[in-house]
N, C-alpha and C. Protein backbone atom coordinates (compact mmCIF):
# COMPACT_ATOMS: atom_id res chain seq x y z
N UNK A 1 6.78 3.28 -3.65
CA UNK A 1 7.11 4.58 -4.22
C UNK A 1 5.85 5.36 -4.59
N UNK A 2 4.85 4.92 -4.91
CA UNK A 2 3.82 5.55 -5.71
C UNK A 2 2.70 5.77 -4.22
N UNK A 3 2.96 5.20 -3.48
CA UNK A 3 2.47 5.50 -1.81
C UNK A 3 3.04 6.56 -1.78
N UNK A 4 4.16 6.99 -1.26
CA UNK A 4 4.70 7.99 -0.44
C UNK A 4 4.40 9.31 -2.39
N UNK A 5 4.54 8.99 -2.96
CA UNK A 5 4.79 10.47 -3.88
C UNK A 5 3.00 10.68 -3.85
N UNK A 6 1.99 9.83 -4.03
CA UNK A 6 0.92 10.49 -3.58
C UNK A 6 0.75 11.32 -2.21
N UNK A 7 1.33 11.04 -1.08
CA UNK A 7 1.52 11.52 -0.35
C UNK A 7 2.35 12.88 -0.20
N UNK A 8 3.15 12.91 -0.76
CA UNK A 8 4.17 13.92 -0.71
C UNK A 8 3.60 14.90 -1.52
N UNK A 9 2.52 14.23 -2.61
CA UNK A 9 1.96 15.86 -3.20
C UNK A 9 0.66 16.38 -2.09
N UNK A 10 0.29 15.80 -1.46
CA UNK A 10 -0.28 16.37 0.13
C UNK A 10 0.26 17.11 1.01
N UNK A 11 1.81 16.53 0.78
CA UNK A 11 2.77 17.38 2.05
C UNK A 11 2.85 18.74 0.86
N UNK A 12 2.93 18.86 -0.27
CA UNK A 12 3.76 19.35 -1.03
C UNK A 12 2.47 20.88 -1.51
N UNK A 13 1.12 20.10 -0.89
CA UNK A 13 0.51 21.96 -1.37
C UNK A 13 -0.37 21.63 0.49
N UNK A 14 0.62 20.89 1.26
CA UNK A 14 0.53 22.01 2.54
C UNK A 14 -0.80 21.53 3.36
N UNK A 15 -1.50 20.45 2.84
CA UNK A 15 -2.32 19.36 3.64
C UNK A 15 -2.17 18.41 4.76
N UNK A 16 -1.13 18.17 4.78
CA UNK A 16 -0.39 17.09 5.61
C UNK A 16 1.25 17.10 5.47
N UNK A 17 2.09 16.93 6.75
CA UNK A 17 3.09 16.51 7.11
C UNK A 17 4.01 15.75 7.26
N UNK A 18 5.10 15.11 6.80
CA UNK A 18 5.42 13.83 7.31
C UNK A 18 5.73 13.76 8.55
N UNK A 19 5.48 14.53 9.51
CA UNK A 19 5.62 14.21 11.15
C UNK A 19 3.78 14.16 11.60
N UNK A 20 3.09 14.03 10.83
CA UNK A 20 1.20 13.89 11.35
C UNK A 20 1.37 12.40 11.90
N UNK A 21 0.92 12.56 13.12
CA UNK A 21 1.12 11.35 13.70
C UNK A 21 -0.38 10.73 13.13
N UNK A 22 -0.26 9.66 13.22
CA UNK A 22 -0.99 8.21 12.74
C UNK A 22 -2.44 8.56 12.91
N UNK A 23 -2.67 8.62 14.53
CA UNK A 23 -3.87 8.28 15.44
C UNK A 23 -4.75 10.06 14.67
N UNK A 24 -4.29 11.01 14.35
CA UNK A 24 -4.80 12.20 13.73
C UNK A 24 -5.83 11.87 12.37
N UNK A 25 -5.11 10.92 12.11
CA UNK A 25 -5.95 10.32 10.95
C UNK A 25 -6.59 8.87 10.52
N UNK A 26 -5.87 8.31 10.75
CA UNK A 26 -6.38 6.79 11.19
C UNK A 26 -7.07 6.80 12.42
N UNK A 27 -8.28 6.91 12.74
CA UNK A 27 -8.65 6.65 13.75
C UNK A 27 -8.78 5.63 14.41
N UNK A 28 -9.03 4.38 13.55
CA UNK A 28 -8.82 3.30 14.48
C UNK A 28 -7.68 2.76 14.74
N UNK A 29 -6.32 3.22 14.16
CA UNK A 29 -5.34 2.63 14.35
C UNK A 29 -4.69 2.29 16.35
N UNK A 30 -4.34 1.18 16.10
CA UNK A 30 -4.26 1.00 17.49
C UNK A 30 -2.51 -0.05 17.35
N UNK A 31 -1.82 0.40 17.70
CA UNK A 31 -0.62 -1.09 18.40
C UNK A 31 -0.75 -1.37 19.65
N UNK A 32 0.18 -2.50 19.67
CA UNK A 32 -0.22 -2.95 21.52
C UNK A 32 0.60 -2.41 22.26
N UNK A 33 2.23 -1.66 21.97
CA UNK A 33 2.12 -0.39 22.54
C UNK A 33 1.71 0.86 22.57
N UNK A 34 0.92 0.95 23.90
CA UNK A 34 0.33 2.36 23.62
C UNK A 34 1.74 3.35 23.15
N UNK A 35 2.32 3.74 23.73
CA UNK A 35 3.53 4.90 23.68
C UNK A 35 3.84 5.36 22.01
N UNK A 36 4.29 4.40 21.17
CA UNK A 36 3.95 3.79 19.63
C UNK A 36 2.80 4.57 18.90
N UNK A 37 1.73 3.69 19.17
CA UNK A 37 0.23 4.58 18.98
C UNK A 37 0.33 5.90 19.02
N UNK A 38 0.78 6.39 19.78
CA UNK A 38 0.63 8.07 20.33
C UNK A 38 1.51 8.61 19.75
N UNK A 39 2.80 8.43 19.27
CA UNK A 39 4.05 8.99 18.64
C UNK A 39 4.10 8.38 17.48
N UNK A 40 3.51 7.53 16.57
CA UNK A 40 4.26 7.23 15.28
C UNK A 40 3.56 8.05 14.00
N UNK A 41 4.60 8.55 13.86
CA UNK A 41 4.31 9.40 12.23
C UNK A 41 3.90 8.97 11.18
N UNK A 42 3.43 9.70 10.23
CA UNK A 42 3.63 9.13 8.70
C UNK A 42 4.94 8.71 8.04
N UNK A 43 5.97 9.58 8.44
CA UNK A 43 7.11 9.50 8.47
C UNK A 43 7.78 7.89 8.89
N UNK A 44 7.22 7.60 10.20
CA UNK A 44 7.74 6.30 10.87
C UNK A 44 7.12 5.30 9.54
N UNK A 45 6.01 5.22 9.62
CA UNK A 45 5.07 4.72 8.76
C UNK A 45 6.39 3.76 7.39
N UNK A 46 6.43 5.43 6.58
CA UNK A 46 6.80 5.12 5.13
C UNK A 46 8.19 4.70 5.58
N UNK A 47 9.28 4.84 6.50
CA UNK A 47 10.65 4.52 6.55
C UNK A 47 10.64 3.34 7.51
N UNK A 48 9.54 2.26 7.63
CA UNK A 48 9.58 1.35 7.88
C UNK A 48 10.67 1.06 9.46
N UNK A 49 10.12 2.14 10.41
CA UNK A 49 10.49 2.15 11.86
C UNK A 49 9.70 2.10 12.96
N UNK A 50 8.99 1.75 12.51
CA UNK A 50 7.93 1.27 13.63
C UNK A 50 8.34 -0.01 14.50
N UNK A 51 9.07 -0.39 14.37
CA UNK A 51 9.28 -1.82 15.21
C UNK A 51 9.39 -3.04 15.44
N UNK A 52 7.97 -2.75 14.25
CA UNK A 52 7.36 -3.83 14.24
C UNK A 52 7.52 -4.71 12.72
N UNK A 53 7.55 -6.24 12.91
CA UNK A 53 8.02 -6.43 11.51
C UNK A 53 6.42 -7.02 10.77
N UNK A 54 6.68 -6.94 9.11
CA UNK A 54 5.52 -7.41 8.78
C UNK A 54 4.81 -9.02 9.09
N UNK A 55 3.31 -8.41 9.29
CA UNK A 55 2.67 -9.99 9.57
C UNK A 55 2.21 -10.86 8.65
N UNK A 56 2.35 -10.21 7.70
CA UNK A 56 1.53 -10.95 6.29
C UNK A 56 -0.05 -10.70 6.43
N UNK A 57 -0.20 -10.14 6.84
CA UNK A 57 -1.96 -10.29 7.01
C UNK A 57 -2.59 -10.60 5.96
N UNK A 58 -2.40 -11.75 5.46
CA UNK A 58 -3.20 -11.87 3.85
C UNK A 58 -4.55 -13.06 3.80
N UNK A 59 -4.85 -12.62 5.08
CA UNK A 59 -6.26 -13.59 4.93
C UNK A 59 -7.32 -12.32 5.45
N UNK A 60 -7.81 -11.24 4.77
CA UNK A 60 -8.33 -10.16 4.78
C UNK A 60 -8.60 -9.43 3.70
N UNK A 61 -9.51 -8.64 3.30
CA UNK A 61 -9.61 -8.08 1.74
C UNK A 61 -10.41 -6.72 2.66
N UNK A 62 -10.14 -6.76 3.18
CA UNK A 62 -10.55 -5.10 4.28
C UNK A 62 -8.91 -4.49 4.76
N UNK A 63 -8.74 -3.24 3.78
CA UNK A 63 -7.93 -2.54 5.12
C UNK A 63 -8.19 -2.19 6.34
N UNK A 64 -9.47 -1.93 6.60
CA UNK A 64 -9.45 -1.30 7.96
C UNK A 64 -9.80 -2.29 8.76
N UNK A 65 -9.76 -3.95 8.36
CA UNK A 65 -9.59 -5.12 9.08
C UNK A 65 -8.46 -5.76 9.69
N UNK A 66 -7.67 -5.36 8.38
CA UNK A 66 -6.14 -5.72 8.97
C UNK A 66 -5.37 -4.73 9.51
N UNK A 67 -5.66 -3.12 9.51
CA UNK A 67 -5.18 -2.02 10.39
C UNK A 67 -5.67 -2.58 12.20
N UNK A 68 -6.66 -3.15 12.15
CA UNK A 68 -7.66 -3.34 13.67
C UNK A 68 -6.73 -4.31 14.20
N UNK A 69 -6.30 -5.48 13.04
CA UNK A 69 -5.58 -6.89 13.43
C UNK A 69 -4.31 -6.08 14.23
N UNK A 70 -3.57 -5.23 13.43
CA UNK A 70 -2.38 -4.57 13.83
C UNK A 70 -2.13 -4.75 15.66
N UNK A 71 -2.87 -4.14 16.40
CA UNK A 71 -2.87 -3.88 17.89
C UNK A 71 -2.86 -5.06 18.21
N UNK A 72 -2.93 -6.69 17.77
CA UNK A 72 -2.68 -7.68 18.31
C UNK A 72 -0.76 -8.49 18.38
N UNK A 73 -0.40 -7.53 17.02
CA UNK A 73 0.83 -7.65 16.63
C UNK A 73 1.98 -7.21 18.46
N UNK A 74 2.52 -7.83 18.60
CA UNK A 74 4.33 -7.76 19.34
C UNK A 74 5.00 -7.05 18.86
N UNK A 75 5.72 -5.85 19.22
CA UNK A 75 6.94 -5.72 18.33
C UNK A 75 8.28 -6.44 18.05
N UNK A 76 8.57 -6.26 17.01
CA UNK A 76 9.92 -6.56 17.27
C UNK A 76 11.28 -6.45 17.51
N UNK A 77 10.97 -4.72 17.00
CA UNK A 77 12.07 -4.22 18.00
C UNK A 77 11.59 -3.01 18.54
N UNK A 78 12.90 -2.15 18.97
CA UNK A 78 12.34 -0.92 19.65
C UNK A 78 11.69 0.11 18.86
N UNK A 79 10.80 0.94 19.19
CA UNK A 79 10.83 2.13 18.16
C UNK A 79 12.06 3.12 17.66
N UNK A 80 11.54 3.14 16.38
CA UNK A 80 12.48 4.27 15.22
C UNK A 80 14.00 3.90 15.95
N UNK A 81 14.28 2.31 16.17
CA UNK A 81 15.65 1.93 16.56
C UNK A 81 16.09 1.03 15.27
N UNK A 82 15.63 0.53 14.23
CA UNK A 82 15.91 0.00 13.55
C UNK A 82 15.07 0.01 12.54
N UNK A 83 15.28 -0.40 10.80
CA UNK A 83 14.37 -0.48 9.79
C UNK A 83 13.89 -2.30 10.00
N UNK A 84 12.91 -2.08 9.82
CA UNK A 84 11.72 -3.65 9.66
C UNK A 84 10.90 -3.35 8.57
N UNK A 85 11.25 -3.85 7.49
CA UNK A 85 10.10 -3.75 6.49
C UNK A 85 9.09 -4.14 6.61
N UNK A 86 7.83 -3.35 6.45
CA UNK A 86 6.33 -3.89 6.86
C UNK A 86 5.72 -2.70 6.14
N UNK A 87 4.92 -4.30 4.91
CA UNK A 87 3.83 -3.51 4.21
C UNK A 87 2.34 -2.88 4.93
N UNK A 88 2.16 -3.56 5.61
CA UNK A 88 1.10 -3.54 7.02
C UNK A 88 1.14 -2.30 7.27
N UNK A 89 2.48 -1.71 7.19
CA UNK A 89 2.17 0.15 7.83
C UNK A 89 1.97 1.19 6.77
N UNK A 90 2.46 0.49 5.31
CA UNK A 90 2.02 1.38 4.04
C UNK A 90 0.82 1.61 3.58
N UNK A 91 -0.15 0.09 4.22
CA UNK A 91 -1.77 -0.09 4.11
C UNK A 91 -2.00 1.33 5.20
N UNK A 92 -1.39 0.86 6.09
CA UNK A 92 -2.40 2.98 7.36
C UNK A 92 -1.60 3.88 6.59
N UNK A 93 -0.38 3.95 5.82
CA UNK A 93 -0.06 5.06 5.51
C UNK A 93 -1.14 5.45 3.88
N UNK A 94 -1.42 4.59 3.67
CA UNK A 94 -2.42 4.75 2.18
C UNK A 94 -3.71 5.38 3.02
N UNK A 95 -4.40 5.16 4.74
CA UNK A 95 -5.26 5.58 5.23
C UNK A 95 -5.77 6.88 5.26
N UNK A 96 -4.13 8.19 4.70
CA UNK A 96 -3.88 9.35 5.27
C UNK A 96 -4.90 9.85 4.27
N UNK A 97 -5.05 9.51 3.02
CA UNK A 97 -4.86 9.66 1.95
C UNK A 97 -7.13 10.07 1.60
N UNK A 98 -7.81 9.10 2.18
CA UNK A 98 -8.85 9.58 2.55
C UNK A 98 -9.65 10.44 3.52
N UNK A 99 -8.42 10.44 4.22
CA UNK A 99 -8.84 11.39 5.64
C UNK A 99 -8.69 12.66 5.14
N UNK A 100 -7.43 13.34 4.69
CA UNK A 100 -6.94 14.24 4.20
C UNK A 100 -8.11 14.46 3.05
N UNK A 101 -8.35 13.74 1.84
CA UNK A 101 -8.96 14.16 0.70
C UNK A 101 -10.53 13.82 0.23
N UNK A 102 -10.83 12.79 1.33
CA UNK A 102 -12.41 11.76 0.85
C UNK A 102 -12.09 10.94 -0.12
N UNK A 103 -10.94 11.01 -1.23
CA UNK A 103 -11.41 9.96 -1.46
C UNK A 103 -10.35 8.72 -1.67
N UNK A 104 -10.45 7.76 -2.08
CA UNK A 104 -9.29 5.91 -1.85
C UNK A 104 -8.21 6.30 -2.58
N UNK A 105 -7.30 5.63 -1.87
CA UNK A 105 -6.18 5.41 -2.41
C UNK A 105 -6.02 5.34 -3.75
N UNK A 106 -7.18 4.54 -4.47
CA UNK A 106 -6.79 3.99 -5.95
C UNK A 106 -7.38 5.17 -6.82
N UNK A 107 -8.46 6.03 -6.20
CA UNK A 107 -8.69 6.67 -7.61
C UNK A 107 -8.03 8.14 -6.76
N UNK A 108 -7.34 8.45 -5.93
CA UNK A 108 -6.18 9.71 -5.49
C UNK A 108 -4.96 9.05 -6.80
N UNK A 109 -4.59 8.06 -6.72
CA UNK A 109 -3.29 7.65 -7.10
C UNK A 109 -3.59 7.50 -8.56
N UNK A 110 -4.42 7.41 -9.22
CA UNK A 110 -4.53 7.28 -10.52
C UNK A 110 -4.81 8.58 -11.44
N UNK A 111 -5.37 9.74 -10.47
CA UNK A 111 -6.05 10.58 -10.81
C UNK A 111 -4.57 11.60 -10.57
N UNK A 112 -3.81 11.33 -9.69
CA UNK A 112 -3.22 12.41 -9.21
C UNK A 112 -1.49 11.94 -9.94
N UNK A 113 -1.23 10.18 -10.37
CA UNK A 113 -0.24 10.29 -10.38
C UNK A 113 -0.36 9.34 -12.27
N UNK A 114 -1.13 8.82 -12.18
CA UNK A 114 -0.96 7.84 -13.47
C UNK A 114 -1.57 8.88 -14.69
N UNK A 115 -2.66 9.67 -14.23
CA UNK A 115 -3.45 10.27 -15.45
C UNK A 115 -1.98 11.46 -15.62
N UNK A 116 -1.84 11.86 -14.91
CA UNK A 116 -0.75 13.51 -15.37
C UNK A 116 0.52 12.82 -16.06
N UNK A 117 0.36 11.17 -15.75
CA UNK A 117 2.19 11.09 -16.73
C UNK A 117 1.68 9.91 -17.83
N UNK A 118 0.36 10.28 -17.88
CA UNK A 118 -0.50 9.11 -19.43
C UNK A 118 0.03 7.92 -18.90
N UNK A 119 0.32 7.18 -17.85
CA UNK A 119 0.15 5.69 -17.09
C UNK A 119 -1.24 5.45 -18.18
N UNK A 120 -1.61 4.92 -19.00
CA UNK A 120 -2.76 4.12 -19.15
C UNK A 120 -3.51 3.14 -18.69
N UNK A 121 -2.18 2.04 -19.09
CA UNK A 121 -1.97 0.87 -18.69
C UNK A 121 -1.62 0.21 -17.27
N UNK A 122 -1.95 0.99 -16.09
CA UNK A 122 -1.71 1.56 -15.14
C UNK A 122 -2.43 0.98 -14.15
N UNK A 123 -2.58 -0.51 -13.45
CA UNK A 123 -4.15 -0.33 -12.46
C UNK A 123 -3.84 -1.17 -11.11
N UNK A 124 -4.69 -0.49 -10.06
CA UNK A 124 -4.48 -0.97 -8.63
C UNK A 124 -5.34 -1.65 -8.36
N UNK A 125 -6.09 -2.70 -9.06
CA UNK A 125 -7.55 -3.22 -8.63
C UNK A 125 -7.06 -4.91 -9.22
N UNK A 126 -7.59 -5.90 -8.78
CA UNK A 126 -7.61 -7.24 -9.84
C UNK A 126 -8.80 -6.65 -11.00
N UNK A 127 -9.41 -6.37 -10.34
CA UNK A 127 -10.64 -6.23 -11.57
C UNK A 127 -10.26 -5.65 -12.63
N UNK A 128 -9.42 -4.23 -12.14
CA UNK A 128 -9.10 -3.64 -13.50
C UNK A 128 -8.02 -4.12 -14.19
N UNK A 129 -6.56 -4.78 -13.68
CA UNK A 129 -5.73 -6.41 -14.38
C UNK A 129 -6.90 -7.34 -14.80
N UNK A 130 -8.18 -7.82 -14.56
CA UNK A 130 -8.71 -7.98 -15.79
C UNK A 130 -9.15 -7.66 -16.99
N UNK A 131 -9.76 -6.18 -16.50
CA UNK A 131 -10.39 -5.48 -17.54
C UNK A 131 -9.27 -5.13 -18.39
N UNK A 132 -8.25 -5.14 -18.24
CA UNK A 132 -7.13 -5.08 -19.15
C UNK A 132 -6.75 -6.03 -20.46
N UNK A 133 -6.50 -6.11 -21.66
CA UNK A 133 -6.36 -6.56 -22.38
C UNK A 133 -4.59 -6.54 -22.54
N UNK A 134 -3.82 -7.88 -23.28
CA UNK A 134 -3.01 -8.03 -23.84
C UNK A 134 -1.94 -7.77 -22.53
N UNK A 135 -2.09 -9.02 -21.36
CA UNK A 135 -1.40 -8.50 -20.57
C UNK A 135 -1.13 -10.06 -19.87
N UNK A 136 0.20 -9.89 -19.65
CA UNK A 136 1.76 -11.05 -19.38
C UNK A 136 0.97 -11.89 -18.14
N UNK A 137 0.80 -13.00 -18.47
CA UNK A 137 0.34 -13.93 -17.42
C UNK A 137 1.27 -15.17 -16.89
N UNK A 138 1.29 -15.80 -15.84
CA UNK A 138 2.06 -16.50 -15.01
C UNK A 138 1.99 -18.05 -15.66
N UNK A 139 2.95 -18.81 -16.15
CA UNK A 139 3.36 -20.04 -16.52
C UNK A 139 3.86 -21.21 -15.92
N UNK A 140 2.78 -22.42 -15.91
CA UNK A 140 3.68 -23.12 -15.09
C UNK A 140 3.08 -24.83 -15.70
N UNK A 141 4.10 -25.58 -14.77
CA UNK A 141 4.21 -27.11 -15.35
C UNK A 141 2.74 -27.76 -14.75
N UNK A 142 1.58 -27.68 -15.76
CA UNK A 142 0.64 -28.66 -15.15
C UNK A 142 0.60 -30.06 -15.70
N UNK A 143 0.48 -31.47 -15.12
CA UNK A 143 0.21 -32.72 -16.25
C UNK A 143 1.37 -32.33 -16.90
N UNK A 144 2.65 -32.26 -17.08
CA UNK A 144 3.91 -32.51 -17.64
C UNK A 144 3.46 -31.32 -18.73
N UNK A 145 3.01 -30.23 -19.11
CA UNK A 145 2.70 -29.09 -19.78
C UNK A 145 2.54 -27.80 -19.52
N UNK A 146 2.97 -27.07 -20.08
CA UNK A 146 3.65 -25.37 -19.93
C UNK A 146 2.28 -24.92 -20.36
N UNK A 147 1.35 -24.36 -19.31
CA UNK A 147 0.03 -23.94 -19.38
C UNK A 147 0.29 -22.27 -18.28
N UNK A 148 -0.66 -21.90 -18.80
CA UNK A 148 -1.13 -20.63 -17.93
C UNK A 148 -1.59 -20.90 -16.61
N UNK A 149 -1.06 -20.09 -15.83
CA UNK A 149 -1.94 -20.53 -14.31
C UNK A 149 -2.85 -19.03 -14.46
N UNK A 150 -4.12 -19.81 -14.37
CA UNK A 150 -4.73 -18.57 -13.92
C UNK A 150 -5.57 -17.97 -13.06
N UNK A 151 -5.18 -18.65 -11.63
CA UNK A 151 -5.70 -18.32 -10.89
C UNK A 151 -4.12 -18.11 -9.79
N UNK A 152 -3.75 -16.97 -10.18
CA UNK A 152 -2.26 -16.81 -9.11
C UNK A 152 -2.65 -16.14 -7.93
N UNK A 153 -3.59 -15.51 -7.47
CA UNK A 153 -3.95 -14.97 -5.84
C UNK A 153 -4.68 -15.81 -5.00
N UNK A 154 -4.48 -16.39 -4.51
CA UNK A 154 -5.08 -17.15 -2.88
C UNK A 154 -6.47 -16.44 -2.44
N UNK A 155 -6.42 -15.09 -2.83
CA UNK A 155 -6.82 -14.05 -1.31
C UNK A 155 -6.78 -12.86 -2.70
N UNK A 156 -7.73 -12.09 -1.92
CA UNK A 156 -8.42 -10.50 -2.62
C UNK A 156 -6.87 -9.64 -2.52
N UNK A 157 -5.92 -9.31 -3.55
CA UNK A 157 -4.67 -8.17 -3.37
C UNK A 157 -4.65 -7.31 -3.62
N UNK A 158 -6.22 -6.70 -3.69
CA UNK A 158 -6.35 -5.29 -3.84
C UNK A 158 -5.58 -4.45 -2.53
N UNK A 159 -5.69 -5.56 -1.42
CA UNK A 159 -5.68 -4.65 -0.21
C UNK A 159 -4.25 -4.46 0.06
N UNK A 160 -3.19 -4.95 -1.34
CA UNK A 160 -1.80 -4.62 -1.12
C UNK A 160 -1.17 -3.81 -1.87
N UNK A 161 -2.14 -3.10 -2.70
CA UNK A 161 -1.89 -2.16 -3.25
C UNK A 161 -0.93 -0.92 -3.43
N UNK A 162 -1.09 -0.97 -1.85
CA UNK A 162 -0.70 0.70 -1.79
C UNK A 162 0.93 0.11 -1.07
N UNK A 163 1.17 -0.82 -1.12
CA UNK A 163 2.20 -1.81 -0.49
C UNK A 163 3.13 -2.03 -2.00
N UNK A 164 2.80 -2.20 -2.96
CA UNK A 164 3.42 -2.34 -4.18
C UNK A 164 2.26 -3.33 -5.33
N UNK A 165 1.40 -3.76 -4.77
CA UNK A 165 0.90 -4.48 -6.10
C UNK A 165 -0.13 -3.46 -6.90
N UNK A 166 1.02 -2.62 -8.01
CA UNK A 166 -0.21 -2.58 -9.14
C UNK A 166 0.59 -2.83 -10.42
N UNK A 167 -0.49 -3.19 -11.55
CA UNK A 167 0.60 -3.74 -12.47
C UNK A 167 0.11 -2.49 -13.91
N UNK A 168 1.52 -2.67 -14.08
CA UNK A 168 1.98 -1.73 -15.55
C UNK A 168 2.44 -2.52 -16.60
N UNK A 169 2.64 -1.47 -17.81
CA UNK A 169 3.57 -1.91 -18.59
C UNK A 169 4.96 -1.36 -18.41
N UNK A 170 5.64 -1.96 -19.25
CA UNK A 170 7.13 -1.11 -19.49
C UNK A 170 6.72 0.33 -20.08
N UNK A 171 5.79 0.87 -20.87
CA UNK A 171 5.86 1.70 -21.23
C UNK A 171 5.64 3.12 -20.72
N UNK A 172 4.63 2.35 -19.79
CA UNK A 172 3.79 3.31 -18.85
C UNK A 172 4.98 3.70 -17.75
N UNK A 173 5.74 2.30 -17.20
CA UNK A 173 6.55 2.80 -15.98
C UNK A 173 8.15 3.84 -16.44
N UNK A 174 7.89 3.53 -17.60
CA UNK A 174 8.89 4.86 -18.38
C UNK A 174 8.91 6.45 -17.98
N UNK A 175 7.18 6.06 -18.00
CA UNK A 175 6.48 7.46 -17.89
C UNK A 175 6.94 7.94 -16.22
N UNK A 176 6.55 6.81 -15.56
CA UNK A 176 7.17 7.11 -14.02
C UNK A 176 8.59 7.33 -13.96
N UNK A 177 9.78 6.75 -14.48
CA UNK A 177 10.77 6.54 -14.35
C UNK A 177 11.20 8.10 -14.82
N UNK A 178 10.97 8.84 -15.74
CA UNK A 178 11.05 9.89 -16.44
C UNK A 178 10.65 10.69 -15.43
């Protein structure tokens, strides 16, 4: 959600389209059908019709590593013939977002959507879920004892950001919900 409404305030003072096809702005974006490549929108993008289903690409902490991986991907089904959820296309649709403005996803989206509704508590980075204080951590059975795990990411999840991982409070997502 917080993907596409940064976006939509782009469509919304007349920067970008939701029919701007992909390759206009992503430049390296590539699938292994060409036809795809050449026709898929932002639009296709955010309504998850591209075809293709998600790969997990989570051994990468580069978007524009796992956008490159993309063109090795199969589809799986036809184009804009069915919904396939795939975060993989919200990472190029977060791409529009520097092309269009210079600058990342995280400080467009914080600047444009968390600061105007006082999100404080608000952040798309691990670093800044550290730099955070007084904030809900993951529990589990180690040695027969209810301890903190604190090391819950495998892999860098900044780069899923724009896919859904940023973390709030209840209070802050009020502010969104409102």
């Amino acid at each position: 959600a917080f993907t596409a409404a940064a976006l939509g305030t782009l469509v919304s003072a007349g920067k970008l389209t939701w029919d701007a096809p992909v390759t206009n702005y992503v430049k390296d974006f590539k699938l292994s059908n060409p036809y795809v490549t050449q026709h898929i929108t932002l639009r296709d993008l955010l309504t998850h019709r591209s075809g293709y289903s998600d790969p997990f690409m989570k051994y990468t902490s580069d978007v524009k590593d796992a956008i490159k991986r993309l063109r090795y991907q199969k589809p799986d089904y036809d184009f804009r013939t069915r919904f396939s959820y795939n975060n993989s296309m919200y990472w190029v649709a977060s791409r529009f977002i520097p092309s269009v403005t210079g600058e990342s996803w995280n400080n467009y989206t914080e600047e444009h959507l968390f600061k105007p509704l006082n999100m404080t508590r608000t952040v798309t980075t691990q670093a800044g879920l550290a730099a955070t204080g007084n904030v809900a951590k993951p529990h589990g059975m180690v040695d027969g004892k209810l301890q903190v795990i604190h090391e819950i990411w495998s892999h860098n999840a900044d780069i899923e950001a724009p896919a859904g991982y940023i973390n709030s409070s209840a209070r802050d997502m009020s502010h969104w919900l409102l």
